[in-house]
N, C-alpha and C. Protein backbone atom coordinates (compact mmCIF):
# COMPACT_ATOMS: atom_id res chain seq x y z
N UNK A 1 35.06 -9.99 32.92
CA UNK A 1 34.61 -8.82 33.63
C UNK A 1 33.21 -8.45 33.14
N UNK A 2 32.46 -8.22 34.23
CA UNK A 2 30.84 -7.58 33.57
C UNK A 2 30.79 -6.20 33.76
N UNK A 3 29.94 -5.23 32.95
CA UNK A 3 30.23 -4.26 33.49
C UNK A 3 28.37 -4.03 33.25
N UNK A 4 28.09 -3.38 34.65
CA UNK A 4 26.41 -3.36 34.91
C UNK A 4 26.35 -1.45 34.26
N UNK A 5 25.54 -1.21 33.57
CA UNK A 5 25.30 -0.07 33.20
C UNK A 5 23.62 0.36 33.92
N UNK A 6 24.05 0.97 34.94
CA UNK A 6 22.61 1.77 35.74
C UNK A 6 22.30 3.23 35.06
N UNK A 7 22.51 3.41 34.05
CA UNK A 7 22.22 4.67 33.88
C UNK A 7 20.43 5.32 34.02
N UNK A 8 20.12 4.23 33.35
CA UNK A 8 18.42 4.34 33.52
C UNK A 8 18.08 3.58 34.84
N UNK A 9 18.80 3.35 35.72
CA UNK A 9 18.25 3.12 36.59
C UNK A 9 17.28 3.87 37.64
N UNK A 10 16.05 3.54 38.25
CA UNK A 10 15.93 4.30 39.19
C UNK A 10 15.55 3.22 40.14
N UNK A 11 16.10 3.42 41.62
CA UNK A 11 15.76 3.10 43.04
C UNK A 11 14.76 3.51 43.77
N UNK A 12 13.53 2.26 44.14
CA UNK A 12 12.54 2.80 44.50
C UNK A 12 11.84 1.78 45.79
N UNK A 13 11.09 3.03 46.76
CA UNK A 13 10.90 2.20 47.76
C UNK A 13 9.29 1.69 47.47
N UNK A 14 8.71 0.67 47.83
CA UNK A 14 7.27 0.66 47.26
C UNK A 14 6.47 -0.06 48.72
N UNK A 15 5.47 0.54 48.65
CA UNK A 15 4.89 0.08 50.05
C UNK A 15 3.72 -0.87 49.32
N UNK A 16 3.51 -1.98 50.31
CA UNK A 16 2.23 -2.94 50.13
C UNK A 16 1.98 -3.28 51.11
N UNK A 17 0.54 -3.54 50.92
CA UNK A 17 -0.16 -4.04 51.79
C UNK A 17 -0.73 -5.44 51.58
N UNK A 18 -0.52 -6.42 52.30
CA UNK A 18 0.14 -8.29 51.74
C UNK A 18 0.33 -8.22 50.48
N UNK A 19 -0.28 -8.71 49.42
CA UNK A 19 0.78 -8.37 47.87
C UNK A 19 -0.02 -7.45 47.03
N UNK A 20 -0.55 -6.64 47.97
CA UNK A 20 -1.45 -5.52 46.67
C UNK A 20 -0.09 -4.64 46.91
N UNK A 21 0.38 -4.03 46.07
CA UNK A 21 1.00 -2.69 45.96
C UNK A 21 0.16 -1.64 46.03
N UNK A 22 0.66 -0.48 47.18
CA UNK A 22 -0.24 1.29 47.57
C UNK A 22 0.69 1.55 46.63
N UNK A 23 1.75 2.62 46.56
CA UNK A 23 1.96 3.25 46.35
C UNK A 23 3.78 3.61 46.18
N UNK A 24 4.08 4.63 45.62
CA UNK A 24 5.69 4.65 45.74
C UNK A 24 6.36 5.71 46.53
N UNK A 25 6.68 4.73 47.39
CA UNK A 25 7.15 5.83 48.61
C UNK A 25 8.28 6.75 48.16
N UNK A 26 9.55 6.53 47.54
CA UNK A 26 10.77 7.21 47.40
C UNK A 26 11.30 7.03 45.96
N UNK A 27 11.91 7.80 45.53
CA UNK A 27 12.62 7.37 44.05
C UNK A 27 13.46 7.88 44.01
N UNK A 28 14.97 7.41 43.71
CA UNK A 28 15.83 8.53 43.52
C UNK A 28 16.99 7.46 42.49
N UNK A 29 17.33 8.03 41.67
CA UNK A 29 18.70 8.06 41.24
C UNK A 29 20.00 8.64 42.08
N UNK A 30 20.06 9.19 42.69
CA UNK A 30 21.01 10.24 43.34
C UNK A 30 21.61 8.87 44.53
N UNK A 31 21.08 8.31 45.03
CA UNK A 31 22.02 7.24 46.54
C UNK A 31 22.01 5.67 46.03
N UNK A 32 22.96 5.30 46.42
CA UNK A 32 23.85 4.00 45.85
C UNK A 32 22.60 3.14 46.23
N UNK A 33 22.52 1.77 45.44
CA UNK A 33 21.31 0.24 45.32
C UNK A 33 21.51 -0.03 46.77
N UNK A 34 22.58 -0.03 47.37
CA UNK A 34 22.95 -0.68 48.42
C UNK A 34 22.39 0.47 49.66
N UNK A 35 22.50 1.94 49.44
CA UNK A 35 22.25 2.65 50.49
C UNK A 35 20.04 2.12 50.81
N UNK A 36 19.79 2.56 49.32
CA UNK A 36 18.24 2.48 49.64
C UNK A 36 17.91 0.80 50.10
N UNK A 37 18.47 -0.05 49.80
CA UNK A 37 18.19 -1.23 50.42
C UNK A 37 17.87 -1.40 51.92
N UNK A 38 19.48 -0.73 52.17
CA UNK A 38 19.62 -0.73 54.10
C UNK A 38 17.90 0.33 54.45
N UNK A 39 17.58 1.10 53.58
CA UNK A 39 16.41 2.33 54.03
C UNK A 39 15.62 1.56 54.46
N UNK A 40 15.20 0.58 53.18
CA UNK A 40 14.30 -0.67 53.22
C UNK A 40 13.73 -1.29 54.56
N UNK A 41 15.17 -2.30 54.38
CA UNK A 41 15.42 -3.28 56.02
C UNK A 41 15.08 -1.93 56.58
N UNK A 42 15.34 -1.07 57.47
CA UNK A 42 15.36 0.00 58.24
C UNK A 42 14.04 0.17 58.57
N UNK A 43 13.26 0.56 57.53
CA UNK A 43 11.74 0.54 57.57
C UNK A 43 10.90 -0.26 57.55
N UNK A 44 11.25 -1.18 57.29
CA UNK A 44 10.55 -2.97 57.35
C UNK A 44 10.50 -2.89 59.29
N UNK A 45 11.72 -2.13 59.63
CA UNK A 45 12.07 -2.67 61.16
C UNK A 45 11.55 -2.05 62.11
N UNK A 46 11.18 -0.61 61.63
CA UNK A 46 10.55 0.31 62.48
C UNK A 46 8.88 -0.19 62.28
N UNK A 47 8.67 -0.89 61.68
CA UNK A 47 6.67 -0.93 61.56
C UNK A 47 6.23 -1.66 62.92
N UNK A 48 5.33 -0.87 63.24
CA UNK A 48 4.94 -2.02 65.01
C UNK A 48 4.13 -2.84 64.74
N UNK A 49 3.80 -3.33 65.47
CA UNK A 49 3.27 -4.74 65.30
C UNK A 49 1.50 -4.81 64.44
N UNK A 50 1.19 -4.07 64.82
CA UNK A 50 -0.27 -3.62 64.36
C UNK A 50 0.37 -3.58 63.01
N UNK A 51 0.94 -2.96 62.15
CA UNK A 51 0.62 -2.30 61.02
C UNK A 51 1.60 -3.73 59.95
N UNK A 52 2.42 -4.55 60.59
CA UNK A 52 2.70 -6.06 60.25
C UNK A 52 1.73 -7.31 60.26
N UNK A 53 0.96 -6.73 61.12
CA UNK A 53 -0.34 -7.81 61.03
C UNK A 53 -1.12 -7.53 60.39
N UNK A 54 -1.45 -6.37 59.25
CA UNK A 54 -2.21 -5.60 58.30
C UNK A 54 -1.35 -6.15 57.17
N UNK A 55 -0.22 -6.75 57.03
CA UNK A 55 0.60 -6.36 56.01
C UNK A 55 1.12 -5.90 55.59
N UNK A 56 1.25 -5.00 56.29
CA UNK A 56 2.09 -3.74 55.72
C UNK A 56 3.74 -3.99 55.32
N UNK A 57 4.29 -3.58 54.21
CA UNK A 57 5.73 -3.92 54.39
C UNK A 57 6.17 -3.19 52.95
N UNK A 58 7.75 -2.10 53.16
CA UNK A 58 8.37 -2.03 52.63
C UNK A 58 9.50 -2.76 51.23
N UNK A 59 9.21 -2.26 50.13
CA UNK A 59 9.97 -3.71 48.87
C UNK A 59 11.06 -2.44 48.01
N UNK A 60 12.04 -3.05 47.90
CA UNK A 60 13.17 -2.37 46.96
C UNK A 60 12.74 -2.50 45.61
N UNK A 61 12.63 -1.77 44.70
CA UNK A 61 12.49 -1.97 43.41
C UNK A 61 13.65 -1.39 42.88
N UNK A 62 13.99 -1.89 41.51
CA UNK A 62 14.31 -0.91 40.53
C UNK A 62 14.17 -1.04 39.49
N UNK A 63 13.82 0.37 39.02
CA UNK A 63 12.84 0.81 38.04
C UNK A 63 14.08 1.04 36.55
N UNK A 64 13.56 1.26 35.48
CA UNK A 64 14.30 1.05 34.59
C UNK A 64 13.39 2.61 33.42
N UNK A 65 14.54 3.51 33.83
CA UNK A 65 13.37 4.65 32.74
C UNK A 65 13.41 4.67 31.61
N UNK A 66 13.37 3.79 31.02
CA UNK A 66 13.28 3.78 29.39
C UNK A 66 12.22 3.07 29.52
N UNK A 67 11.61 2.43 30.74
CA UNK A 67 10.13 0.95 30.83
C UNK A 67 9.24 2.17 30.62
N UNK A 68 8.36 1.87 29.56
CA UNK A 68 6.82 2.92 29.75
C UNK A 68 5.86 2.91 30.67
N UNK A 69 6.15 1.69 31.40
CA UNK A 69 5.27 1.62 32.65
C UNK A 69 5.74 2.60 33.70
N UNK A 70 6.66 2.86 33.67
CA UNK A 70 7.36 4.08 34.25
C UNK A 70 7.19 5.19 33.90
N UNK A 71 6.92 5.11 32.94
CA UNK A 71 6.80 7.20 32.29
C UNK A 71 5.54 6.71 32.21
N UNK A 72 4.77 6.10 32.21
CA UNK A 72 3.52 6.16 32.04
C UNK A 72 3.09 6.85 33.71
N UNK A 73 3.46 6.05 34.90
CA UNK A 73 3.53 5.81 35.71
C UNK A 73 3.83 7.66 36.60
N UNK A 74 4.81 7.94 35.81
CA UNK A 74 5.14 9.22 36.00
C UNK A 74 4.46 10.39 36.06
N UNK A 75 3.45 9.93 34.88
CA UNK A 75 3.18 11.29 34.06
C UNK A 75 1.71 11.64 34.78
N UNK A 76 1.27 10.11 35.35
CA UNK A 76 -0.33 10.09 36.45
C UNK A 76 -0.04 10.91 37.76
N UNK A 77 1.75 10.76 38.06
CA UNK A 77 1.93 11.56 39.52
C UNK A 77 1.87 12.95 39.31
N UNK A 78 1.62 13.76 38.40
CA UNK A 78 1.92 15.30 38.61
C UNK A 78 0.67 15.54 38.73
């Protein structure tokens, strides 16, 4: 039996543009790996065609808050 410990997990949506990373669209601890995934696909699906030929595209991350790139990361958003 494995047992996965998410406690530091966080779920995050991240937008790029072909492989530069903008920015972080969503973060939450609070909704299941599997709910923000489907958000993902969802939003990958709604982009029209213009903004797919730019690159544009939705990526699942997850973030790990004990990583300092994360609290580092954090502390630039306020």
């Amino acid at each position: 039996m494995i047992i996965i410990d998410n406690m530091g997990a966080i779920y995050e949506i991240h937008k790029y543009q072909q492989d530069d990373f903008q920015y972080v669209v969503a973060s939450t601890n609070k909704y299941s790996e599997n709910k923000v995934k489907c958000d993902v696909e969802r939003m990958n699906t709604m982009l029209n065609e213009s903004l797919k030929t730019m690159g544009i595209r939705y990526v699942f991350v997850i973030s790990d808050t004990s990583d300092s790139l994360y609290k580092e990361r954090k502390k630039k958003s306020y």
